[in-house]
N, C-alpha and C. Protein backbone atom coordinates (compact mmCIF):
# COMPACT_ATOMS: atom_id res chain seq x y z
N UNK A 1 -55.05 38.57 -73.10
CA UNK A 1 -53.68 38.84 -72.76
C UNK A 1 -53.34 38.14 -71.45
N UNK A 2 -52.30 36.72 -71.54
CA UNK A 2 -51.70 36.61 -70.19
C UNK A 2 -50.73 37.32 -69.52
N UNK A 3 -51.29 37.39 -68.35
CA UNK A 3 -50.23 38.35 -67.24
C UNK A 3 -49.63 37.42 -66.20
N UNK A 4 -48.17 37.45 -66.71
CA UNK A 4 -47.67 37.07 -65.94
C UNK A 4 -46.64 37.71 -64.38
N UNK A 5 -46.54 36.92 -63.41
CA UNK A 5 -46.08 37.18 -62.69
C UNK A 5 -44.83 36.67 -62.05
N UNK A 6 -44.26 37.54 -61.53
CA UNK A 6 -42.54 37.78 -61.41
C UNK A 6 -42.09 37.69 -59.74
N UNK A 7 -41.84 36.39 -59.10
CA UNK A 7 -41.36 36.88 -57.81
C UNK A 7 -39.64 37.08 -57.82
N UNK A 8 -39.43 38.00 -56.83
CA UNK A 8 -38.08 38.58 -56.67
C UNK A 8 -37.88 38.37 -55.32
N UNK A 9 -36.65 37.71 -55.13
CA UNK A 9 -36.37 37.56 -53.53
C UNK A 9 -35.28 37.45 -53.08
N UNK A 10 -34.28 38.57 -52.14
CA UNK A 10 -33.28 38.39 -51.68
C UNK A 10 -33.62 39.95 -50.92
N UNK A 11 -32.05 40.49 -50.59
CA UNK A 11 -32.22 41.34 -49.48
C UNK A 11 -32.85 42.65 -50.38
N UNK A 12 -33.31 43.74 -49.94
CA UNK A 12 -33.68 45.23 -49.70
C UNK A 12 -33.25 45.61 -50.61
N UNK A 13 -31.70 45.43 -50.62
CA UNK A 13 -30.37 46.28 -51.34
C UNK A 13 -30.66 45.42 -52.88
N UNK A 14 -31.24 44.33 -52.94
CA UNK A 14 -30.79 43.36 -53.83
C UNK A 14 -32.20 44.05 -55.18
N UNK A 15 -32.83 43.73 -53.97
CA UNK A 15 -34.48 44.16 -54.73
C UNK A 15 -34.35 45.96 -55.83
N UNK A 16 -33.78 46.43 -54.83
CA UNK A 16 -34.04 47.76 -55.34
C UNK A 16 -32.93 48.05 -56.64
N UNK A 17 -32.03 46.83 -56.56
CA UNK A 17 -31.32 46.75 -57.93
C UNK A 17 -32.10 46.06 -58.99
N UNK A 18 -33.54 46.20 -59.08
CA UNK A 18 -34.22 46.32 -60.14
C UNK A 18 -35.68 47.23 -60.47
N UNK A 19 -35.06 48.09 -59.53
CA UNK A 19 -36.26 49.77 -59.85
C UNK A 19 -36.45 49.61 -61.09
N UNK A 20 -35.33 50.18 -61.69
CA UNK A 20 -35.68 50.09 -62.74
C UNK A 20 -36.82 49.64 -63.80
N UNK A 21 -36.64 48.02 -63.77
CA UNK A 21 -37.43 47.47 -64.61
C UNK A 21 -38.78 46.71 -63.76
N UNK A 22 -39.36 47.52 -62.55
CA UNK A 22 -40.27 47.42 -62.03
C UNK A 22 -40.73 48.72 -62.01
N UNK A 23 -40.36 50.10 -62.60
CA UNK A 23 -40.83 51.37 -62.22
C UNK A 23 -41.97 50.84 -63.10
N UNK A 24 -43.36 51.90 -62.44
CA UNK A 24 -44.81 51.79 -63.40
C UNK A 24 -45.31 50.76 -62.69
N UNK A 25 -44.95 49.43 -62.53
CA UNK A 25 -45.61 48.03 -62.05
C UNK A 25 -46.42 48.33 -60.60
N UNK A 26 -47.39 47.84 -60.48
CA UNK A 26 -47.22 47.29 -58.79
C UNK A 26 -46.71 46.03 -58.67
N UNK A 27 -46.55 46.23 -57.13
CA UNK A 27 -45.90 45.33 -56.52
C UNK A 27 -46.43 44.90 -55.43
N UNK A 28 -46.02 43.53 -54.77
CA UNK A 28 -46.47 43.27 -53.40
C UNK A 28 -44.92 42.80 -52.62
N UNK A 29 -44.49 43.81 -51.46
CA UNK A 29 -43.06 43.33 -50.48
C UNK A 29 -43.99 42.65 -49.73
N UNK A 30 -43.49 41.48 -49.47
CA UNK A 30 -43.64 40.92 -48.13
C UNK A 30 -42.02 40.45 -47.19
N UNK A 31 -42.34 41.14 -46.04
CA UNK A 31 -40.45 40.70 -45.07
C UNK A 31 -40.50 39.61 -44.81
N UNK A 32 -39.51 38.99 -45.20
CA UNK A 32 -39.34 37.89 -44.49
C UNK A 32 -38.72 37.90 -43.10
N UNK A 33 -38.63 36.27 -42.53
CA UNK A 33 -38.08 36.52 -41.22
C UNK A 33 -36.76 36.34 -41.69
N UNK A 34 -35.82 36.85 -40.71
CA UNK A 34 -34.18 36.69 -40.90
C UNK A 34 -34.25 35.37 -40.46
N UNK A 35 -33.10 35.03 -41.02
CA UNK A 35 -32.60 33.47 -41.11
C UNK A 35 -31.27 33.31 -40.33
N UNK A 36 -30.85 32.58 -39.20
CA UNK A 36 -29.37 32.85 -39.02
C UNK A 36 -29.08 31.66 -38.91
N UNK A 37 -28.41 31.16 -38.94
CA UNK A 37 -27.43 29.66 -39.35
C UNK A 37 -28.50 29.24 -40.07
N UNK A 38 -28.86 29.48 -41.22
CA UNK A 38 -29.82 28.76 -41.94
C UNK A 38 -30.96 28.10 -41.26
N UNK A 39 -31.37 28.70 -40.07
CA UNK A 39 -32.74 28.00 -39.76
C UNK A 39 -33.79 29.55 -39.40
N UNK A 40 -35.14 29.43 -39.63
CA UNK A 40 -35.60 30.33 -38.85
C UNK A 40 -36.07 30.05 -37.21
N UNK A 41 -36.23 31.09 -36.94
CA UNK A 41 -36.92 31.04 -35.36
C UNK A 41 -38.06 29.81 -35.40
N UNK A 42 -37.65 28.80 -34.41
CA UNK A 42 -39.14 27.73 -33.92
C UNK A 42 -39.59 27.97 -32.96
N UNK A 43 -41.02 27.84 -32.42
CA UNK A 43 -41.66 27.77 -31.49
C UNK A 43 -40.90 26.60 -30.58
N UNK A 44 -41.12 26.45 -29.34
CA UNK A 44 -40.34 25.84 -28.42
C UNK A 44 -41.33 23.94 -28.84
N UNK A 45 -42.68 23.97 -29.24
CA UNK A 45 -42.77 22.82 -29.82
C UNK A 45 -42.59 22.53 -30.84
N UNK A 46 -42.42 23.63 -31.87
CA UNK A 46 -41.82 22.94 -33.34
C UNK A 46 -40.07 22.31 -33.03
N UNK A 47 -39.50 22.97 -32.16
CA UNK A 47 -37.90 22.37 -31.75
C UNK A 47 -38.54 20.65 -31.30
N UNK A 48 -39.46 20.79 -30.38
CA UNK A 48 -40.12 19.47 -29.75
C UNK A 48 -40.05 18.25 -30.38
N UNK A 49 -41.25 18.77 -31.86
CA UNK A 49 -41.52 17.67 -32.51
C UNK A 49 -40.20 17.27 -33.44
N UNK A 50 -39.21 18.84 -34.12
CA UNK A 50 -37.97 17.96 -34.89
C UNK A 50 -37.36 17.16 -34.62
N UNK A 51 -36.82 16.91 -32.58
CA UNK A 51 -36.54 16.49 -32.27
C UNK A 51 -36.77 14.95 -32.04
N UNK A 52 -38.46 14.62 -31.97
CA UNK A 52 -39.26 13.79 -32.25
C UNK A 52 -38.73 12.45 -33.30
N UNK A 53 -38.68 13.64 -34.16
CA UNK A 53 -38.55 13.62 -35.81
C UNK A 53 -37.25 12.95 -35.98
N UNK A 54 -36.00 13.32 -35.37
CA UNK A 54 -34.86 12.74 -35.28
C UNK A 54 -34.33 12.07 -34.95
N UNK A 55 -35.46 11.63 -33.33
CA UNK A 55 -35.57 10.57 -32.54
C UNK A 55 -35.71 9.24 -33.51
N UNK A 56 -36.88 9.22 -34.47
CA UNK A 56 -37.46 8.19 -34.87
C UNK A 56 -36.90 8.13 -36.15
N UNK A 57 -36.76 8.49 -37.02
CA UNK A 57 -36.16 8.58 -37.74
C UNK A 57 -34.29 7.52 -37.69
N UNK A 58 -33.65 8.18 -36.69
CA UNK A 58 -32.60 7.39 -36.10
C UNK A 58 -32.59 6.04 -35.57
N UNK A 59 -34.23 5.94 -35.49
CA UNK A 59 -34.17 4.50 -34.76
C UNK A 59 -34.67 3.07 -35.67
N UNK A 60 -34.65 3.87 -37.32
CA UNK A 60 -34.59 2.87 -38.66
C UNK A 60 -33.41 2.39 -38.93
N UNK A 61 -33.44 0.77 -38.58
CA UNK A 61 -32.93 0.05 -38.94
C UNK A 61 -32.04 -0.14 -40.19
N UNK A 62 -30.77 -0.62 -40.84
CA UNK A 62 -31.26 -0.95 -41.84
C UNK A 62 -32.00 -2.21 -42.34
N UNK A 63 -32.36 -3.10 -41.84
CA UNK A 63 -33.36 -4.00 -41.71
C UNK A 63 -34.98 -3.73 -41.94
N UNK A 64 -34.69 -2.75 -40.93
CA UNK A 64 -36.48 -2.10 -41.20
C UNK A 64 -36.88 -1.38 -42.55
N UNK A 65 -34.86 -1.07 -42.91
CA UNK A 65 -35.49 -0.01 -44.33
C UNK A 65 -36.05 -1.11 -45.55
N UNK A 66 -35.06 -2.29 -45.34
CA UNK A 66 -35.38 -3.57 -46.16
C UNK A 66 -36.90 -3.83 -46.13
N UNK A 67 -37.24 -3.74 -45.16
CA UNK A 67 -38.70 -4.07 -44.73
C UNK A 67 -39.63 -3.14 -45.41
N UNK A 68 -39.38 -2.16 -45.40
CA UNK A 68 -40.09 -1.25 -45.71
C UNK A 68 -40.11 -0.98 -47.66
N UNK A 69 -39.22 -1.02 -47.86
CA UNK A 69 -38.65 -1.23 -49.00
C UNK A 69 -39.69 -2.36 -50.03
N UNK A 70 -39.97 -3.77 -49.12
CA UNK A 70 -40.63 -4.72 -49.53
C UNK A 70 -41.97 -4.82 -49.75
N UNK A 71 -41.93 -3.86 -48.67
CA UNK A 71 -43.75 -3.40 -48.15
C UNK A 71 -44.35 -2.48 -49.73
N UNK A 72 -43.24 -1.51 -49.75
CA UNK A 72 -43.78 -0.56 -50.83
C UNK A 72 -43.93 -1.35 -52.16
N UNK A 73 -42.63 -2.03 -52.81
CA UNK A 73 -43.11 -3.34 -53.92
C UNK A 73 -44.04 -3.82 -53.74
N UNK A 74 -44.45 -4.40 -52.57
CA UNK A 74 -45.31 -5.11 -52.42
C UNK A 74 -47.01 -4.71 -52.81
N UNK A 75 -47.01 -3.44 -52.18
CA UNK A 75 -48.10 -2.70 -52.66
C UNK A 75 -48.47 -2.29 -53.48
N UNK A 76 -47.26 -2.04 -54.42
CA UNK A 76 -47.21 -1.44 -55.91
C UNK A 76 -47.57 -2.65 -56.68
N UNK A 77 -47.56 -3.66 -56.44
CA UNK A 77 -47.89 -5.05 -57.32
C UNK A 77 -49.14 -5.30 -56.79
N UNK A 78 -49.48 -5.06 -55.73
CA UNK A 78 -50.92 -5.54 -55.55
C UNK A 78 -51.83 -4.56 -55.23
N UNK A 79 -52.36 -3.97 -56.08
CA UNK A 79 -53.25 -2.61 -55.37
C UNK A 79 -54.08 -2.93 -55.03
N UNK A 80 -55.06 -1.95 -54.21
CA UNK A 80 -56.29 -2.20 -53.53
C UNK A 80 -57.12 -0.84 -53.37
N UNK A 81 -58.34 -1.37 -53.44
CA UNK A 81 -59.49 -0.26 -53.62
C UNK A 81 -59.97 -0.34 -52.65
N UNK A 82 -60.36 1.45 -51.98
CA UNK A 82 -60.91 1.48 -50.75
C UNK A 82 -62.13 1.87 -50.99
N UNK A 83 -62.85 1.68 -52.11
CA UNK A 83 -63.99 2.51 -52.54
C UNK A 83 -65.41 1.40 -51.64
N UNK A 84 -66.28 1.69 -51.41
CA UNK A 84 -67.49 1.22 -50.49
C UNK A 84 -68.64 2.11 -51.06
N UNK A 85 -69.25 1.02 -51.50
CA UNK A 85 -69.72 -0.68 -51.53
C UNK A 85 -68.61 -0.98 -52.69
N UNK A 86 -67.98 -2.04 -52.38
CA UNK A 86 -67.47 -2.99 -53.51
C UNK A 86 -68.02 -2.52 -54.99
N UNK A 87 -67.13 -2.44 -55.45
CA UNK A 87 -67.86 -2.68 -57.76
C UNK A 87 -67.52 -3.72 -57.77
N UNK A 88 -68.22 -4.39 -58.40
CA UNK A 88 -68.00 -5.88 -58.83
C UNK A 88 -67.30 -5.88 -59.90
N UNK A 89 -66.42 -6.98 -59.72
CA UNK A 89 -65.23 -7.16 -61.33
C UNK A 89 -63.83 -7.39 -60.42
């Protein structure tokens, strides 16, 4: 017999509008953190590195995306094996 499993997720009020068809079951609540303007709470270096993140990110070209763009074709047509020692063939 497969047993499957059911996650449910929104508020308190939301959850308990399905007693019902969870009475008998167990269950596992876990809280989440509150969310307010759609972000959760960051550590003062996770703000650090997004910022990082936005830094560099902003500083792609569109030239560089061309570049990059060429790079990935490029690789996709020519693959390469990192395996050591060499197979011959």
């Amino acid at each position: 017999m497969a047993v499957t499993m059911e996650v449910l997720e929104g508020t308190w009020e939301e959850i308990l509008g399905h007693a019902e068809q969870l009475k008998g079951h167990r269950v596992r609540v876990t809280v989440l953190p509150d969310q307010q303007n759609g972000s959760m709470d960051l550590s003062d270096k996770q703000r650090e590195m997004l910022a990082a993140l936005d830094e560099w990110h902003s500083e792609i070209t569109d030239e560089d995306k061309v570049a990059l763009e060429e790079l990935e074709r490029f690789i996709y047509n020519h693959p390469f094996d990192l395996t050591w020692p060499r197979k011959p063939g």
